[in-house]
C-alpha atoms as a PDB file:
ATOM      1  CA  UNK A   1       4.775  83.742 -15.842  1.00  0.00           C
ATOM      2  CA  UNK A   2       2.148  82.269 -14.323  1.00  0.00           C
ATOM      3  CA  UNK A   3       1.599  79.933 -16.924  1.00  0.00           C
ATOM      4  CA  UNK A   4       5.270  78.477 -16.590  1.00  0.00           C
ATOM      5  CA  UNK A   5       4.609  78.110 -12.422  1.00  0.00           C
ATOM      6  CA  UNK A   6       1.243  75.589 -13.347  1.00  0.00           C
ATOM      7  CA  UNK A   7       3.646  73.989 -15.679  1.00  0.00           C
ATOM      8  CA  UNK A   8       6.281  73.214 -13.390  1.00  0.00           C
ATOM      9  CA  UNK A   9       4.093  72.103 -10.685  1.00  0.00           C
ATOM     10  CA  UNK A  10       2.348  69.780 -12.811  1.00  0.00           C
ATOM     11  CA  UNK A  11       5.744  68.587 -13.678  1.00  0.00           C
ATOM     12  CA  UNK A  12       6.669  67.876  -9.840  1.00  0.00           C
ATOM     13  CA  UNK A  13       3.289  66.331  -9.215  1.00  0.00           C
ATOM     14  CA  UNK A  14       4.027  63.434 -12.440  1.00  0.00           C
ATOM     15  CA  UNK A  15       7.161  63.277 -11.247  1.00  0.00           C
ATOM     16  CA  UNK A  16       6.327  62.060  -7.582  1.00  0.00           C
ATOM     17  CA  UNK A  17       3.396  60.079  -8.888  1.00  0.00           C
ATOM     18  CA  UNK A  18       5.886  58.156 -11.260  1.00  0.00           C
ATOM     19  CA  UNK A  19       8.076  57.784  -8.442  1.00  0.00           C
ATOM     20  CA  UNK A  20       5.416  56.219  -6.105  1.00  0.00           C
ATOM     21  CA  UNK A  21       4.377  53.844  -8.915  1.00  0.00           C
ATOM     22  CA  UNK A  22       7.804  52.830  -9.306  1.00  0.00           C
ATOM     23  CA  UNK A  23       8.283  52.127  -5.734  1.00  0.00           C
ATOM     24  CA  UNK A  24       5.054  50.509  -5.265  1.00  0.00           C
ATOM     25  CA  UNK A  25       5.567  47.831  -8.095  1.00  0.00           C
ATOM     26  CA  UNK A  26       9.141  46.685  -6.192  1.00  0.00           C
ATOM     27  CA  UNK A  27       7.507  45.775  -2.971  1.00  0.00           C
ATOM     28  CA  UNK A  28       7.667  42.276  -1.828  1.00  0.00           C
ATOM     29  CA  UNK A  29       4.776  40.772  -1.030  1.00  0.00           C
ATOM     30  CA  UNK A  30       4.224  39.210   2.674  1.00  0.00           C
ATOM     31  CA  UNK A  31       5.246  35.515   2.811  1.00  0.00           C
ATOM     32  CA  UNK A  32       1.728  33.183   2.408  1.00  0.00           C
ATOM     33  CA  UNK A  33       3.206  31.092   6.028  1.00  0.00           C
ATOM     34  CA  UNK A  34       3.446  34.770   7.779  1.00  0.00           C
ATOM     35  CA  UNK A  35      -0.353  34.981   6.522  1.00  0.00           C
ATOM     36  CA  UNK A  36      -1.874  32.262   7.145  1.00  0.00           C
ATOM     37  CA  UNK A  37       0.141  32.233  10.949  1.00  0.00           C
ATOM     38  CA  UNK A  38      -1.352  35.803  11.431  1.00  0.00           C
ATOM     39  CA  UNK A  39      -4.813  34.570  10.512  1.00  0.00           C
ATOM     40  CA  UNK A  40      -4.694  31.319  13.016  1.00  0.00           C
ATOM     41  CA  UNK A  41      -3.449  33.293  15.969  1.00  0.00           C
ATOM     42  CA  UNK A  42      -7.406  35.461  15.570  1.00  0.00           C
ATOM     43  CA  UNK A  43      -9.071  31.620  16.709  1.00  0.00           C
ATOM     44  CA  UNK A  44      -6.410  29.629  17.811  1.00  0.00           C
ATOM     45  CA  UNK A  45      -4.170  30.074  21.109  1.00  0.00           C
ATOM     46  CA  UNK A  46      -0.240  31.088  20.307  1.00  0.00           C
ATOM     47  CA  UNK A  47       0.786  27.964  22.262  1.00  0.00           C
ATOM     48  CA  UNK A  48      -0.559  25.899  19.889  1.00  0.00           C
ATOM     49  CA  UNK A  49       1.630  27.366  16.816  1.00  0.00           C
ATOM     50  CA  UNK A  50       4.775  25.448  16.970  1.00  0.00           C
ATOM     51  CA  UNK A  51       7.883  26.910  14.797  1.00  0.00           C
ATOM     52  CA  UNK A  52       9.510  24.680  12.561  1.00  0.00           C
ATOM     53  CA  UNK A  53      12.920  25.725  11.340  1.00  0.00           C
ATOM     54  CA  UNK A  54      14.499  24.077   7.960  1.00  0.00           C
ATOM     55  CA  UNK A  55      16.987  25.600   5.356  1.00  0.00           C
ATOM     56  CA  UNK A  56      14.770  25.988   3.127  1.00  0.00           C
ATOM     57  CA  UNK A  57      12.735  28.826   5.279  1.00  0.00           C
ATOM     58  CA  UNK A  58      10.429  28.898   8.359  1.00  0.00           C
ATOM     59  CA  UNK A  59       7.402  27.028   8.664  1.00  0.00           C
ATOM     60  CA  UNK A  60       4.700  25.608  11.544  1.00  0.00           C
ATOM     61  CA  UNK A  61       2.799  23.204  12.990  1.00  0.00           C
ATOM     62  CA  UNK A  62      -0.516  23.610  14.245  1.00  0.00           C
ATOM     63  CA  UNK A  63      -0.575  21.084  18.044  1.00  0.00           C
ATOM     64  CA  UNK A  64      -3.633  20.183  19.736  1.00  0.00           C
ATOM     65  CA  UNK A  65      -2.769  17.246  23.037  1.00  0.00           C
ATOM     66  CA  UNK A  66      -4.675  13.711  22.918  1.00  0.00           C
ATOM     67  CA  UNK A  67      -8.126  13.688  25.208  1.00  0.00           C
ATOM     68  CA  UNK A  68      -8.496  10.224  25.832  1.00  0.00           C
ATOM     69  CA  UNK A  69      -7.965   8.423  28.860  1.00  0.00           C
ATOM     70  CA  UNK A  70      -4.623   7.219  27.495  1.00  0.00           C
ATOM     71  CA  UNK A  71      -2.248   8.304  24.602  1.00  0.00           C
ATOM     72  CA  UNK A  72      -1.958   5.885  21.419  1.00  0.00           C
ATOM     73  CA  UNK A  73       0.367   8.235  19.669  1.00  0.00           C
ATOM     74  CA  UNK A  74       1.376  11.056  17.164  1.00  0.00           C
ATOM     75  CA  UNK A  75      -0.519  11.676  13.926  1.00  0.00           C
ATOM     76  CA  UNK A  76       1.195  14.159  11.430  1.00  0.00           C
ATOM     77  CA  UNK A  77      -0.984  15.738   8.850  1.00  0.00           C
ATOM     78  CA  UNK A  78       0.051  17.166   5.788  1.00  0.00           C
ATOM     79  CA  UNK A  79      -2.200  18.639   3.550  1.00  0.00           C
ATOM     80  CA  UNK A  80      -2.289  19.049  -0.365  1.00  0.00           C
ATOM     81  CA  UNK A  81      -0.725  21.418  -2.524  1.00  0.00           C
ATOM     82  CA  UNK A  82      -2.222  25.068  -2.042  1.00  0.00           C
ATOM     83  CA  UNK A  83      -4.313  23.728   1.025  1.00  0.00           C
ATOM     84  CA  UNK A  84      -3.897  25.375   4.499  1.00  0.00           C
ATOM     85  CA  UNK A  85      -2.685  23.063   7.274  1.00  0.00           C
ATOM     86  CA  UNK A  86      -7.112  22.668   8.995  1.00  0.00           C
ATOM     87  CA  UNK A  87      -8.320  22.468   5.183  1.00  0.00           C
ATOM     88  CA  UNK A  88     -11.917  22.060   4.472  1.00  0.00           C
ATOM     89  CA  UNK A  89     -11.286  18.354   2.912  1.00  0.00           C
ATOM     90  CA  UNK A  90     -11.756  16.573   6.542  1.00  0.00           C
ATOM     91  CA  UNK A  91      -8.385  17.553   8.034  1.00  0.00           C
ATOM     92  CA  UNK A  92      -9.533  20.012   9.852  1.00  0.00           C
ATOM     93  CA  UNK A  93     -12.078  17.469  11.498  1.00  0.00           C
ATOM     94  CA  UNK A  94      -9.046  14.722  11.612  1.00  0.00           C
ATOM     95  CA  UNK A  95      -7.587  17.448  13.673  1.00  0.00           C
ATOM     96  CA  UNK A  96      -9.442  17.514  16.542  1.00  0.00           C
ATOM     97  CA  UNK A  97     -11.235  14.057  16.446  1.00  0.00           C
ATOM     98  CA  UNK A  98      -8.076  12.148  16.438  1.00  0.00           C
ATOM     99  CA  UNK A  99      -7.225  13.720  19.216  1.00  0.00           C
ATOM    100  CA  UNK A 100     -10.152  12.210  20.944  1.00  0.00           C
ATOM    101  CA  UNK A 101      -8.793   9.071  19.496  1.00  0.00           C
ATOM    102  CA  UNK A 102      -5.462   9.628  21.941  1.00  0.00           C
ATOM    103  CA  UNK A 103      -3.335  11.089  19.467  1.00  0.00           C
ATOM    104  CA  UNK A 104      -1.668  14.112  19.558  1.00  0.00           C
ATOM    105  CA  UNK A 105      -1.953  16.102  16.102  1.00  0.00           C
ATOM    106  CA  UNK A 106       0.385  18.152  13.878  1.00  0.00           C
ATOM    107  CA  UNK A 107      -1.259  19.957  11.186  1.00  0.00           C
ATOM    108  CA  UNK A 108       1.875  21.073   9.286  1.00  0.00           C
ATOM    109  CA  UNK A 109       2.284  24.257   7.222  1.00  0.00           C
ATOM    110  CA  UNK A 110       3.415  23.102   3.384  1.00  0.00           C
ATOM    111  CA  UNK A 111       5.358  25.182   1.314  1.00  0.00           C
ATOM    112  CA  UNK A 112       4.447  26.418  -1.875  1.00  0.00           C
ATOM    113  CA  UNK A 113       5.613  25.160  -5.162  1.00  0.00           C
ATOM    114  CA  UNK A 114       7.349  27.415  -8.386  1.00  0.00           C
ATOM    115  CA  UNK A 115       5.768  26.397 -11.234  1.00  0.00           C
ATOM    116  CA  UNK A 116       8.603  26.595 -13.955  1.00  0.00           C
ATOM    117  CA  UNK A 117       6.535  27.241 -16.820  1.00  0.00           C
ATOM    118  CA  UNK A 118       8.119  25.346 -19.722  1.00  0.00           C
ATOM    119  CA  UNK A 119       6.178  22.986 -22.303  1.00  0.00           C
ATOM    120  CA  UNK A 120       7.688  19.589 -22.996  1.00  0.00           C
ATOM    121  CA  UNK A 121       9.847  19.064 -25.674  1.00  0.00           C
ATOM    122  CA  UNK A 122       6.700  17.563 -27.951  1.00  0.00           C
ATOM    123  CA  UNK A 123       4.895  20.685 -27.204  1.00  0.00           C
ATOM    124  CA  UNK A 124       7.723  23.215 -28.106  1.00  0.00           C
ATOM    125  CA  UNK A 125       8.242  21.307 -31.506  1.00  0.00           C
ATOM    126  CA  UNK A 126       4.980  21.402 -32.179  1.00  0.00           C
ATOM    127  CA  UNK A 127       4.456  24.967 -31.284  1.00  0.00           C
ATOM    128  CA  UNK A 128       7.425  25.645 -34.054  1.00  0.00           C
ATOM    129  CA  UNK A 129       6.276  23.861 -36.741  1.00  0.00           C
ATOM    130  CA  UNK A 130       1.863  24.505 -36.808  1.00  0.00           C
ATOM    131  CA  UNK A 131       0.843  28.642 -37.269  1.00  0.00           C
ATOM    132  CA  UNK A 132      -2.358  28.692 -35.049  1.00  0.00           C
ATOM    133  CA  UNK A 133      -5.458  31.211 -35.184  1.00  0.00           C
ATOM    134  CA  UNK A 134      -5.634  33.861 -32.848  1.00  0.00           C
ATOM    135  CA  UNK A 135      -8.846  32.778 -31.196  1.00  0.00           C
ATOM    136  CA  UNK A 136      -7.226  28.860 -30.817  1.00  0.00           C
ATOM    137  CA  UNK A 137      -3.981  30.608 -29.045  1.00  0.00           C
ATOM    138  CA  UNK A 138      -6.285  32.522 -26.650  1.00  0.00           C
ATOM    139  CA  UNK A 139      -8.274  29.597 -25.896  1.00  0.00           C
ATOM    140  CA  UNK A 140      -4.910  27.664 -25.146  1.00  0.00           C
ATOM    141  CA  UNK A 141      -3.675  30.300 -22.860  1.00  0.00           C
ATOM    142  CA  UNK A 142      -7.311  30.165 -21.201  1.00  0.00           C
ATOM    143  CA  UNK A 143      -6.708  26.433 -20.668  1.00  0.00           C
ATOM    144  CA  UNK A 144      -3.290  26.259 -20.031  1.00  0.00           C
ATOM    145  CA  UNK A 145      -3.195  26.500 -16.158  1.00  0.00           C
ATOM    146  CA  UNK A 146      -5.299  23.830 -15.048  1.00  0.00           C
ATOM    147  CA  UNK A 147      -3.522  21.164 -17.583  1.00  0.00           C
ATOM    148  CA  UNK A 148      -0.561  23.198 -16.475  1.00  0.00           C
ATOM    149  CA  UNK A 149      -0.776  22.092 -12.939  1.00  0.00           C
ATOM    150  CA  UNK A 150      -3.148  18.543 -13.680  1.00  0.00           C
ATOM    151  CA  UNK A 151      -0.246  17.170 -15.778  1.00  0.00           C
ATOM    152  CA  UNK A 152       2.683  19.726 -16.921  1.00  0.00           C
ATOM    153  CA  UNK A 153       4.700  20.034 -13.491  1.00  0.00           C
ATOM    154  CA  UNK A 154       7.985  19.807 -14.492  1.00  0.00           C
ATOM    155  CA  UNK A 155      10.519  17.228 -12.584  1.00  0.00           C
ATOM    156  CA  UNK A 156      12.393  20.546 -11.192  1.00  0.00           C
ATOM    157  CA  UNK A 157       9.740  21.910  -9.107  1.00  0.00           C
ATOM    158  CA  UNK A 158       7.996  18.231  -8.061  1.00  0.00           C
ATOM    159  CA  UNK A 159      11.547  17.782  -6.576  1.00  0.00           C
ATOM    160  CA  UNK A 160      11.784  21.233  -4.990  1.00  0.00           C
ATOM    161  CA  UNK A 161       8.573  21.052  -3.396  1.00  0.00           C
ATOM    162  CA  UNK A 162       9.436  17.449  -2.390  1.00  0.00           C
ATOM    163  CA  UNK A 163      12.965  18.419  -0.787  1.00  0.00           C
ATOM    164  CA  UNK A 164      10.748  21.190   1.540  1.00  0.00           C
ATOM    165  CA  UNK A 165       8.083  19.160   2.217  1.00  0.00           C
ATOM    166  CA  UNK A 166      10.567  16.584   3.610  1.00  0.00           C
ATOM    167  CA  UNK A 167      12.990  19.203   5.660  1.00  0.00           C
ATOM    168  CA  UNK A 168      10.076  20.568   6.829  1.00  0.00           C
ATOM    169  CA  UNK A 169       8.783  16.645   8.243  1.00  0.00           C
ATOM    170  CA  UNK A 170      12.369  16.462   9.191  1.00  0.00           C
ATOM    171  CA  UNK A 171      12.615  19.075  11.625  1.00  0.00           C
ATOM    172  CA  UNK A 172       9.117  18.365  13.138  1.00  0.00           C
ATOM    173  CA  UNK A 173      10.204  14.998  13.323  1.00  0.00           C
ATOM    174  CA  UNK A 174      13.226  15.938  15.723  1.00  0.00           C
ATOM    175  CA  UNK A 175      11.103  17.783  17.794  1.00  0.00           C
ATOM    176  CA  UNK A 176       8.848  14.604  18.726  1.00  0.00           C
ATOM    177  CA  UNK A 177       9.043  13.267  22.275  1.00  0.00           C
ATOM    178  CA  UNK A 178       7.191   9.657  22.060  1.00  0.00           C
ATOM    179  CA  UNK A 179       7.503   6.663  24.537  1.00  0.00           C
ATOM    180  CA  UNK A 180       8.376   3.222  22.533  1.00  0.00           C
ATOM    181  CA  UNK A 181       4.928   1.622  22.492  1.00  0.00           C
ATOM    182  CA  UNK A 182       3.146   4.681  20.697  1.00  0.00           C
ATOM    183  CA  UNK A 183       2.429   5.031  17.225  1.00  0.00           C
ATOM    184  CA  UNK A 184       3.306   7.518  15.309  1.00  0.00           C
ATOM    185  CA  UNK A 185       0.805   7.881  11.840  1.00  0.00           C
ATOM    186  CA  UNK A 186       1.590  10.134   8.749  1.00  0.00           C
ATOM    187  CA  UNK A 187      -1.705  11.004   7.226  1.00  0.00           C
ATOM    188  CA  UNK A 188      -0.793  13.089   3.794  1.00  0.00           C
ATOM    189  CA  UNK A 189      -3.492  14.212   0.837  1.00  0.00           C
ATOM    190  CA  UNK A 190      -3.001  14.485  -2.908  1.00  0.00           C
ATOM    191  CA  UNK A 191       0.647  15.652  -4.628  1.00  0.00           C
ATOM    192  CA  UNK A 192       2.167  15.910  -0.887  1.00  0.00           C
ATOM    193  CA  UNK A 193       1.154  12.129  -0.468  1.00  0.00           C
ATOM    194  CA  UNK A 194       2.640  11.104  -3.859  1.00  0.00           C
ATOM    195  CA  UNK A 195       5.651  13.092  -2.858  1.00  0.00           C
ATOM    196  CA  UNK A 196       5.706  11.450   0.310  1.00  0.00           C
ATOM    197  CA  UNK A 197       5.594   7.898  -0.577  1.00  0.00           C
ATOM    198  CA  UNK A 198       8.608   8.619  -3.052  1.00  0.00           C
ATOM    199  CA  UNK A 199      10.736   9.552   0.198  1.00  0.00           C
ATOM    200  CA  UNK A 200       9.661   6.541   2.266  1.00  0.00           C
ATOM    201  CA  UNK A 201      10.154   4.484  -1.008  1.00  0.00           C
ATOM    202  CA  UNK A 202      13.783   5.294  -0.371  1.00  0.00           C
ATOM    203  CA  UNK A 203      13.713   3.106   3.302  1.00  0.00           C
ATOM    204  CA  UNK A 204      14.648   6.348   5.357  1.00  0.00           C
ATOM    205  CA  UNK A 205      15.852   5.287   8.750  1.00  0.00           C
ATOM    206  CA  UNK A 206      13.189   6.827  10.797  1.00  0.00           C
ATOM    207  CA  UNK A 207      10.549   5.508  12.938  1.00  0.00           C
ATOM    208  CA  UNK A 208       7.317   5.627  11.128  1.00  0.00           C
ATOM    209  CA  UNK A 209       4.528   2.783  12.093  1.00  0.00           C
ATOM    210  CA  UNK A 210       1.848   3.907   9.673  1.00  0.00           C
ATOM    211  CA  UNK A 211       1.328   5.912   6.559  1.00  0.00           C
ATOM    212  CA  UNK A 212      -2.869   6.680   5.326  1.00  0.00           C
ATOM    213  CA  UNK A 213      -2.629   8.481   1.784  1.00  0.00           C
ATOM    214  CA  UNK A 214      -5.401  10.102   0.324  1.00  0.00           C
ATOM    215  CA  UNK A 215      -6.173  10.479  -3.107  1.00  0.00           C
ATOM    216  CA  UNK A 216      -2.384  10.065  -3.393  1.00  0.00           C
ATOM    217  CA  UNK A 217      -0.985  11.383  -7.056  1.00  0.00           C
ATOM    218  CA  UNK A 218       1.859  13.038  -8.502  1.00  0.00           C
ATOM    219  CA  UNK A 219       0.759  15.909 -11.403  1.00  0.00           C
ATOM    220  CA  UNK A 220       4.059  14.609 -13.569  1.00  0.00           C
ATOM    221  CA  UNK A 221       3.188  11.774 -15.927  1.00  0.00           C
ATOM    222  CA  UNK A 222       6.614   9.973 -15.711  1.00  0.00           C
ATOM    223  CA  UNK A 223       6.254  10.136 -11.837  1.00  0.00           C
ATOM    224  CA  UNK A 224       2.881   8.875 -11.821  1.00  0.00           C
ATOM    225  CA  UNK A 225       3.743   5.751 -13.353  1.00  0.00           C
ATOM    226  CA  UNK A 226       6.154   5.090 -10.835  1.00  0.00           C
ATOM    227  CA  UNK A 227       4.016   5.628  -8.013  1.00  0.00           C
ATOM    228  CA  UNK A 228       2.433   2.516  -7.410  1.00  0.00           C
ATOM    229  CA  UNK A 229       5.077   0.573  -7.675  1.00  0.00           C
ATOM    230  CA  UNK A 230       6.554   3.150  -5.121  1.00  0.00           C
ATOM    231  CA  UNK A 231       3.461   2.341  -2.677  1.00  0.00           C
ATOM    232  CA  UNK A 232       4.081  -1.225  -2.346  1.00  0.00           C
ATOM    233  CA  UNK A 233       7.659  -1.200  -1.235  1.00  0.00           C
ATOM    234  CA  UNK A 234       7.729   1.477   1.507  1.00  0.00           C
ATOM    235  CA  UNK A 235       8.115  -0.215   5.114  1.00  0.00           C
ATOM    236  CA  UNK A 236       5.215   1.025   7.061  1.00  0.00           C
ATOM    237  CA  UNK A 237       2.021  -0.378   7.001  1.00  0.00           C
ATOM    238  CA  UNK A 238      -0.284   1.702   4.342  1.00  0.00           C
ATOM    239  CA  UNK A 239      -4.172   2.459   4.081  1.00  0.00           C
ATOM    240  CA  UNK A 240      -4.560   3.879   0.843  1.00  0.00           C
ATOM    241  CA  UNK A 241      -7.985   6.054   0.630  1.00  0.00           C
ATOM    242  CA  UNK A 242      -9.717   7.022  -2.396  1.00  0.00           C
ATOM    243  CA  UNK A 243     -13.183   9.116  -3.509  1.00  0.00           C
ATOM    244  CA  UNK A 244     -15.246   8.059  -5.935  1.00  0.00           C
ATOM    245  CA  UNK A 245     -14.942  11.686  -7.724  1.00  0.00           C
ATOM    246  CA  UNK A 246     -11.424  12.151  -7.476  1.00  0.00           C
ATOM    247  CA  UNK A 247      -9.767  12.766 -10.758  1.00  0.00           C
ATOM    248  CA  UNK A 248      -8.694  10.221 -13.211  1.00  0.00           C
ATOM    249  CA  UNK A 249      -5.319  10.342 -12.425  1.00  0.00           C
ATOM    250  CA  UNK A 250      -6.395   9.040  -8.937  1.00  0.00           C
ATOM    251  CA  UNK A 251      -9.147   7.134  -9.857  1.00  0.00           C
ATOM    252  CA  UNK A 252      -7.687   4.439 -13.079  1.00  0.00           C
ATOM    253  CA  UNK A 253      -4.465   4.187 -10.624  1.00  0.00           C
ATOM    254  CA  UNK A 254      -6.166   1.893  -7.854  1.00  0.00           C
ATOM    255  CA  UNK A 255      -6.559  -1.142  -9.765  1.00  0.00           C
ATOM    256  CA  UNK A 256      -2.462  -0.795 -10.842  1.00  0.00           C
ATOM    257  CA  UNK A 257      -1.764  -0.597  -6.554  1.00  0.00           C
ATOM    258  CA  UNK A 258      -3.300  -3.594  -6.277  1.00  0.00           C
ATOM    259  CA  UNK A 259      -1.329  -5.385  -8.842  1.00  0.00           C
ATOM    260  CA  UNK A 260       2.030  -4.095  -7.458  1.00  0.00           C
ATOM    261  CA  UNK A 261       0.781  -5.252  -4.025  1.00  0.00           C
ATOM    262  CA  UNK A 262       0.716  -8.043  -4.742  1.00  0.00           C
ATOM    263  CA  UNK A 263       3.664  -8.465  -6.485  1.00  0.00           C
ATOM    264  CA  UNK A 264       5.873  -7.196  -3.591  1.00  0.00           C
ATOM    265  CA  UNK A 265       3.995  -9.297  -1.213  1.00  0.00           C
ATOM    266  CA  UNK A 266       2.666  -5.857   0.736  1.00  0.00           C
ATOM    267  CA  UNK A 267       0.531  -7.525   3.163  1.00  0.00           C
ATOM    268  CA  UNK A 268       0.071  -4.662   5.281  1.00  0.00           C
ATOM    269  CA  UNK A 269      -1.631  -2.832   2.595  1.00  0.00           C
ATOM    270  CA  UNK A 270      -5.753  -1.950   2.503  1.00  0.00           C
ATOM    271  CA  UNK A 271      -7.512   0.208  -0.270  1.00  0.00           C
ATOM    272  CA  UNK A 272     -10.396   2.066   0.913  1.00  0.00           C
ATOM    273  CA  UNK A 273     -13.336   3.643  -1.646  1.00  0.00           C
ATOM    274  CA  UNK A 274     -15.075   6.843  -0.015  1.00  0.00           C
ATOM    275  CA  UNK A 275     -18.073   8.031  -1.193  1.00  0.00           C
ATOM    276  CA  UNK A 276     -19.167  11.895  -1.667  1.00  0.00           C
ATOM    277  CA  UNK A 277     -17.522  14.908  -1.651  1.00  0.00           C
ATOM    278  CA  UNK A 278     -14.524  15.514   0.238  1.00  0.00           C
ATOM    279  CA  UNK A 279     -16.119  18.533   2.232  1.00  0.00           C
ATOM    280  CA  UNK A 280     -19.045  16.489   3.235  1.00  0.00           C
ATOM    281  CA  UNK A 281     -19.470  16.061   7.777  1.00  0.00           C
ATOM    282  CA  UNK A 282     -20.566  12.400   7.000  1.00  0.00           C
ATOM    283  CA  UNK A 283     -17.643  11.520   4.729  1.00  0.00           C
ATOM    284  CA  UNK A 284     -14.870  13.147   7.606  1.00  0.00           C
ATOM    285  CA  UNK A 285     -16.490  10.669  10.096  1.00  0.00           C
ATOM    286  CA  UNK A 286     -15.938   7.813   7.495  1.00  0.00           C
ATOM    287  CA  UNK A 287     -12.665   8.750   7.485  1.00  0.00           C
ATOM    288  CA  UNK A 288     -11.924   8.743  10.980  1.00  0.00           C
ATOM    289  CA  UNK A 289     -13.419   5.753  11.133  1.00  0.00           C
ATOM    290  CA  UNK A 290     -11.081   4.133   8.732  1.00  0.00           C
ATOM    291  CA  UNK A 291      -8.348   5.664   9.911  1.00  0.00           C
ATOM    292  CA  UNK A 292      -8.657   4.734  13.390  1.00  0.00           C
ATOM    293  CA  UNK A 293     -10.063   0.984  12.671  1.00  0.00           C
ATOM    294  CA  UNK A 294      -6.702   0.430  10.514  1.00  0.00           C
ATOM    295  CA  UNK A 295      -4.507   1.583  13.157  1.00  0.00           C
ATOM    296  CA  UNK A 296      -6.528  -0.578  15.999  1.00  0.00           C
ATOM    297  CA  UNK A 297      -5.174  -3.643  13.832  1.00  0.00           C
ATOM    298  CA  UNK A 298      -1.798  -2.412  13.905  1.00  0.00           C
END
C-alpha cells in the first residue's frame, strides 16, 4: 500500500513538472525596445525618452537640446542594424557633441529585422543535386549565419525592415518643431543608411537639407548594385563617409559612387576616407569634424 502512495506521488510531481515545462517554453519573450528603454531610464532622465508611435509597433527617440549660443538645427541619428540608438561606433559621441554644435539630437530606436531563412534558387538546386559529407554540412551550418546576414538577406525582410525604419522616421518627423532657416541633418550607419538612401531615392516630399551616410551598404547583392546609382540622385546634399576597414562590400563600392556622381551631375556630393577603428575617441572627433565642416558649407 505504501508502495502504490510513493507511486502516485511521483506521478503528481512529473506531472506538474511537465506542466511547468510546457508553460515555460510558451512564454513570450519581452520586446528588445521595452529593454533597451528600461535600461536607458537607469542613466538617462525620462524626459529625454520621447515615444514614437507607427503601425508597425512602438518605438523612441533618445533627445538631448542644442548648447550653443544659437540653434543651427535638428540632426536625426539612426544607427545600424542590431545597434542600440548611443552605439559604441561614435554615435553615442555624435550625440552629445553635436549638440554643442547647436543641434538638437534624436538618437532613434531601429527595429529589428526577420531573417527569412531561405537559400537562393542556385543554392537550393545545388543542394538537390551534390550528396555532401557530414563534416562539410556541419561546417556549412557553422558558417552559414554570418554569409547569411553579409550577403543572403532576402528582398522580403530588406523591405520590411525598410518600411519600419521609414514609419518610424515618419512619425518622428511629424513631431519636429523647426523655424525655416535651420537645418535639419539625417546621419544613418550601415544597412539603415543603404535603406535610407533607397527612400530618399524616391524624391519624398519632405524637408531634408542634408543626409551623412556611413559605411552605407545593403546585405542583398541585387540591391547593392543599385545603390550607388541610388546615392547620386537623392535631393539633399550628401557626405558619404567611409573606414578604411570596413568590409568589402563597403570598401570596392566608393570608386562606383564616384562614377555615378558624376554622371548625374551630383555636385553636392563629398566622399570622406576615415582611418581606424570605428570605436576609436580620435576617429569620433574626426567625424564630428567632418560632419560639422560639411554642413558649415551648406
Amino acid at each position: 500500500m505504501s508502495q502504490r502512495i510513493i507511486n502516485l506521488f511521483l506521478l503528481i510531481c512529473a506531472l506538474v513538472l511537465c506542466k511547468s515545462a510546457s508553460s515555460a517554453d510558451f512564454v513570450i519573450p519581452e520586446a528588445k525596445q521595452e529593454v533597451e528603454k528600461r535600461d536607458l531610464t537607469k542613466f538617462i532622465d525620462e524626459n529625454a525618452l520621447i515615444d514614437i508611435e507607427t503601425s508597425k509597433g512602438n518605438s523612441f527617440a533618445i533627445y538631448s537640446p542644442y548648447m550653443a549660443s544659437t540653434k543651427r538645427g535638428i540632426v536625426i541619428l539612426i544607427p545600424d542594424i542590431g545597434h542600440p540608438p548611443l552605439s559604441y561606433n561614435g554615435f553615442n559621441y555624435l550625440h552629445h557633441a553635436l549638440t554643442d554644435d547647436g543641434f538638437d539630437t534624436y538618437a532613434i530606436q531601429i527595429p529589428d529585422i526577420a531573417f527569412n531563412d531561405t537559400l537562393p534558387k542556385d543554392d537550393a538546386s545545388n543542394s538537390s543535386n551534390t550528396e555532401t559529407v557530414s563534416e562539410e554540412s556541419t561546417e556549412k551550418k557553422m558558417q552559414k549565419p554570418a554569409k547569411f546576414l553579409a550577403e543572403r538577406v532576402p528582398e522580403n525582410s530588406l523591405d520590411d525592415y525598410k518600411t519600419q525604419l521609414i514609419d518610424i522616421f515618419k512619425a518622428l518627423y511629424s513631431q519636429l518643431t523647426m523655424l525655416e532657416k535651420e537645418q535639419l541633418v539625417v546621419i544613418a550607419q550601415g544597412t539603415s543608411a543603404g535603406v535610407f538612401s533607397e527612400y530618399l531615392a524616391d524624391l519624398p516630399n519632405i524637408k531634408l537639407d542634408a543626409f551623412v551616410a556611413i559605411s552605407a551598404q545593403l546585405p542583398n547583392s541585387s540591391r547593392q548594385r543599385h545603390l550607388p546609382a541610388n546615392l547620386s540622385v537623392i535631393s539633399p546634399p550628401l557626405l558619404d563617409i567611409f573606414y578604411t576597414n570596413d568590409n568589402p562590400t563597403v570598401t570596392r563600392s566608393m570608386p562606383e559612387r564616384i562614377r555615378w556622381v558624376k554622371r548625374n551631375s551630383k555636385f553636392d556630393y563629398r566622399q570622406r576616407q576615415l582611418f581606424g577603428l570605428t570605436t576609436e575617441t580620435r576617429q569620433h572627433q574626426r567625424l564630428r569634424k567632418e560632419v560639422d565642416g560639411f554642413l558649415r558649407q551648406l
